[in-house]
Protein backbone atom coordinates (compact mmCIF):
# COMPACT_ATOMS: atom_id res chain seq x y z
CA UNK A 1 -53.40 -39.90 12.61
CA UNK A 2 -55.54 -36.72 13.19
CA UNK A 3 -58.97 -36.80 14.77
CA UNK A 4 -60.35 -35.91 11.55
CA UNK A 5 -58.99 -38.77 9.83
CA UNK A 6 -60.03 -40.99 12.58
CA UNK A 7 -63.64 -39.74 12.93
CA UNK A 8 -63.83 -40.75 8.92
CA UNK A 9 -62.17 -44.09 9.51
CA UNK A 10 -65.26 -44.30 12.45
CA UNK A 11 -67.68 -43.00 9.88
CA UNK A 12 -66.37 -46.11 7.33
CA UNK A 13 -66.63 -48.63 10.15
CA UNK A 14 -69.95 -47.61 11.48
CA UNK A 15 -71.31 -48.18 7.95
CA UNK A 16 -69.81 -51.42 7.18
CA UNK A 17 -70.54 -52.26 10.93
CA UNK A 18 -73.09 -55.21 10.96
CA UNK A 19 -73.14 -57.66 7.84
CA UNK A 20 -76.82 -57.58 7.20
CA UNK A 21 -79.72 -55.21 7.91
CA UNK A 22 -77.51 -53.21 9.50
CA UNK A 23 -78.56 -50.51 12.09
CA UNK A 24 -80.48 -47.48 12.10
CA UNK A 25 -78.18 -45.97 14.99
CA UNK A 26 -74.55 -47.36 13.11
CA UNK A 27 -76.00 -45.69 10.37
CA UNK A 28 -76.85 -42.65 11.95
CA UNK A 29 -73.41 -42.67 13.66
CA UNK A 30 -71.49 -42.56 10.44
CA UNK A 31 -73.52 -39.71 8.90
CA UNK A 32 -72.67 -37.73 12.53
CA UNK A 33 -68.97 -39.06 12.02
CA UNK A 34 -68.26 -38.40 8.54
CA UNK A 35 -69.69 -34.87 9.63
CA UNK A 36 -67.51 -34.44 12.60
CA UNK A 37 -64.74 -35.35 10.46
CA UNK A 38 -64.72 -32.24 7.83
CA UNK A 39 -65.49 -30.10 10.94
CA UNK A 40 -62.24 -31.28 12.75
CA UNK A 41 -60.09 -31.15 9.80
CA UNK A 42 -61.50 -27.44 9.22
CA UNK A 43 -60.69 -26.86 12.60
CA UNK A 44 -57.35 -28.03 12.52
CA UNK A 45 -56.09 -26.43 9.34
CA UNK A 46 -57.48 -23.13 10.85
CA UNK A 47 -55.35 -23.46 13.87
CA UNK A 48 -52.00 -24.73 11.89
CA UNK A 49 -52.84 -21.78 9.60
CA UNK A 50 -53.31 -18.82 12.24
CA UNK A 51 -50.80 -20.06 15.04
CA UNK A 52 -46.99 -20.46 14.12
CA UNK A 53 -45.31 -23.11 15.87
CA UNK A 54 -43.76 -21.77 18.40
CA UNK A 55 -47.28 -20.77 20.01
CA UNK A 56 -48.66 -24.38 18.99
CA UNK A 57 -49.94 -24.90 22.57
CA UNK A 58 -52.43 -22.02 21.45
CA UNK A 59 -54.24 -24.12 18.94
CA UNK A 60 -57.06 -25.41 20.73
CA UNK A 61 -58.11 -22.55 21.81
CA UNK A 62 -57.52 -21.02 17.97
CA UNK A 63 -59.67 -23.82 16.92
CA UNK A 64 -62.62 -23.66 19.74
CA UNK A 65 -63.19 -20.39 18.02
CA UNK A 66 -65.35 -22.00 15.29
CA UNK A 67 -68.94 -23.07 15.68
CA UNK A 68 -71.02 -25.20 13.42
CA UNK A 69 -73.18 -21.76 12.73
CA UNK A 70 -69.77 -20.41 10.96
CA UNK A 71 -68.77 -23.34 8.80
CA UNK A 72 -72.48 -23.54 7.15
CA UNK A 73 -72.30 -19.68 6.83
CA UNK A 74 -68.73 -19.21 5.20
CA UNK A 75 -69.57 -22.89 3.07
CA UNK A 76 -72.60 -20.82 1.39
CA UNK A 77 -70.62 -18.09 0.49
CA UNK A 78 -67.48 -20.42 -0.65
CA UNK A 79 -70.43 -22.92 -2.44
CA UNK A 80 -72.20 -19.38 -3.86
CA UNK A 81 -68.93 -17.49 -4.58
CA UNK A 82 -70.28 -14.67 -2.99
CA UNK A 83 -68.63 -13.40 -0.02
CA UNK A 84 -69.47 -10.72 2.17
CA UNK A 85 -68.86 -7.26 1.63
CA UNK A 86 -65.92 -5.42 1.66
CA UNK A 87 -64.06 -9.43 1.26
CA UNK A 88 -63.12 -10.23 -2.57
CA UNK A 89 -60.74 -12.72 -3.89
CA UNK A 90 -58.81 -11.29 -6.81
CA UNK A 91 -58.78 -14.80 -8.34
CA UNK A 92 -62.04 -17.16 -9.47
CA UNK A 93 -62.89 -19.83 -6.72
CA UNK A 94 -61.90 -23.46 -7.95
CA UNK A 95 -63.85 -26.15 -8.41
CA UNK A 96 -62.32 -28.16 -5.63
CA UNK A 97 -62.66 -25.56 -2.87
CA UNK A 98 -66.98 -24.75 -3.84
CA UNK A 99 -67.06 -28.52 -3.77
CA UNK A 100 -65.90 -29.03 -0.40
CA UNK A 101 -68.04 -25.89 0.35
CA UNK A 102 -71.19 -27.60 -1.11
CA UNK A 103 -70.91 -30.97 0.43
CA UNK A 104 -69.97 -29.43 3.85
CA UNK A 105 -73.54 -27.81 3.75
CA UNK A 106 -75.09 -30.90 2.56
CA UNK A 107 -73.46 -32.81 5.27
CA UNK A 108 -74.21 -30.79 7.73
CA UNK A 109 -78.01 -30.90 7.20
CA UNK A 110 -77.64 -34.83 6.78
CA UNK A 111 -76.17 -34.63 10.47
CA UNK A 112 -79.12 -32.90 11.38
CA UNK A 113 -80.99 -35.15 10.30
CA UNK A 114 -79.37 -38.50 10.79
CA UNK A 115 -79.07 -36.73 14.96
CA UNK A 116 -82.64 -35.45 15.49
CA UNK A 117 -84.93 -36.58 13.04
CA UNK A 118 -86.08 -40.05 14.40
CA UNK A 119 -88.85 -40.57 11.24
CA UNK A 120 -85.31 -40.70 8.73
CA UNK A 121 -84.64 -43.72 7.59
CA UNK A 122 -80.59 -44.73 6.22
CA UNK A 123 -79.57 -47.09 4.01
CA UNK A 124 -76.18 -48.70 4.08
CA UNK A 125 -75.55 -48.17 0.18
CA UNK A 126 -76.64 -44.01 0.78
CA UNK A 127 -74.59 -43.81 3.72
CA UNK A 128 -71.44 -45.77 2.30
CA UNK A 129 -71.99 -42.99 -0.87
CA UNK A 130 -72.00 -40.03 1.77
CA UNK A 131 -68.43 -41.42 3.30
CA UNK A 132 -66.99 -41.89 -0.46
CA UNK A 133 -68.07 -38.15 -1.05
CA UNK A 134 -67.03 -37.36 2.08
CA UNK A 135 -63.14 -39.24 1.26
CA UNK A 136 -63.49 -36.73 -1.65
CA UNK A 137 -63.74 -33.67 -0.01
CA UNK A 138 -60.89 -34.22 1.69
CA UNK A 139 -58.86 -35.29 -1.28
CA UNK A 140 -60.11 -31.53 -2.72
CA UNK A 141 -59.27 -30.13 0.38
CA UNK A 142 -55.64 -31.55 0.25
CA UNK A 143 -55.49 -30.41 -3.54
CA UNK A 144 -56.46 -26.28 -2.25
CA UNK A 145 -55.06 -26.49 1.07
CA UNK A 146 -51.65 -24.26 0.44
CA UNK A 147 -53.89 -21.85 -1.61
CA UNK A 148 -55.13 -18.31 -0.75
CA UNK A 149 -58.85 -19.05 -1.09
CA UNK A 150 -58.13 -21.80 1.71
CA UNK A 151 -56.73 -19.57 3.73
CA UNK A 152 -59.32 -17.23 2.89
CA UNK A 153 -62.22 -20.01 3.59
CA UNK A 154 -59.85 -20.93 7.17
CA UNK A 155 -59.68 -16.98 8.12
CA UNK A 156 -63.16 -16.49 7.65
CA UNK A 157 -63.72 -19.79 9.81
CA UNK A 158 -62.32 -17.74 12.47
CA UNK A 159 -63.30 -14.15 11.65
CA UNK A 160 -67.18 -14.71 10.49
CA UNK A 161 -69.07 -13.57 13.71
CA UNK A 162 -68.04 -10.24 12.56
CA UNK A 163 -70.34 -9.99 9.59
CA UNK A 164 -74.03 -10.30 9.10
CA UNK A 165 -75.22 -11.61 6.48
């Protein structure tokens, strides 16, 4: 199993984790794991997608390339359909993909949150939603993965430092 699919198996866990009243910090824990887990799987499609096989020992250091900063800024312009300038896709962005782009923004500002803001309060039936959507995203990622605007989205996960915008 990859790390991303383990960090949402965590994030499912830490939810479910005590049987009543359960804890602020599980809680918080699952947002920060269901996060981790679209981040990883980002990260690893990225580095299966720019380095062939025979250079596989090359993609950690493919996929330490992205930063938090660039997922959130390539997910607006995935979730907008807008990317920078001179970049267009010659096809309409799916559903699935400005989905994933969406909810990877929202999730990100719910790790924020669930990490440094110690006045938020969780509940188990909000943070047990946020996995499900979370399980969904990667079930749109799977359905878009082979496509250009993935590889598009997974380029510009490595490429984005080099516009400003």
């Amino acid at each position: 199993m990859s790390l991303a699919r383990d960090l949402l198996e965590q994030a499912q866990h830490l939810a479910k984790r005590e049987r009543s009243r359960p804890r602020q910090a599980s809680l918080r824990r699952a947002v920060s794991a269901a996060y981790y887990s679209l981040f990883h799987l980002f990260l690893e499609e990225a580095a299966l997608q720019a380095v062939p096989g025979s250079l596989s020992s090359w993609r950690p250091v493919s996929a330490r390339a992205i930063n938090h900063g660039d997922l959130k800024k390539v997910a607006v312009w995935f979730a907008s359909a807008t990317l920078p300038a001179p970049l267009t896709l010659t096809m309409p962005l799916s559903t699935d993909i400005r989905q994933v782009a969406r909810f990877v923004g929202q999730l990100q500002q719910m790790r924020h949150q669930a990490d440094y803001d110690t006045t938020a309060r969780f509940t188990r039936q909000d943070i047990l939603l946020l996995v499900r959507d979370t399980e969904q995203s990667f079930a749109a990622w799977e359905r878009v993965r082979t496509t250009e605007e993935a590889r598009a989205f997974l380029l510009l996960l490595l490429v984005t430092d080099r516009w400003k915008r």
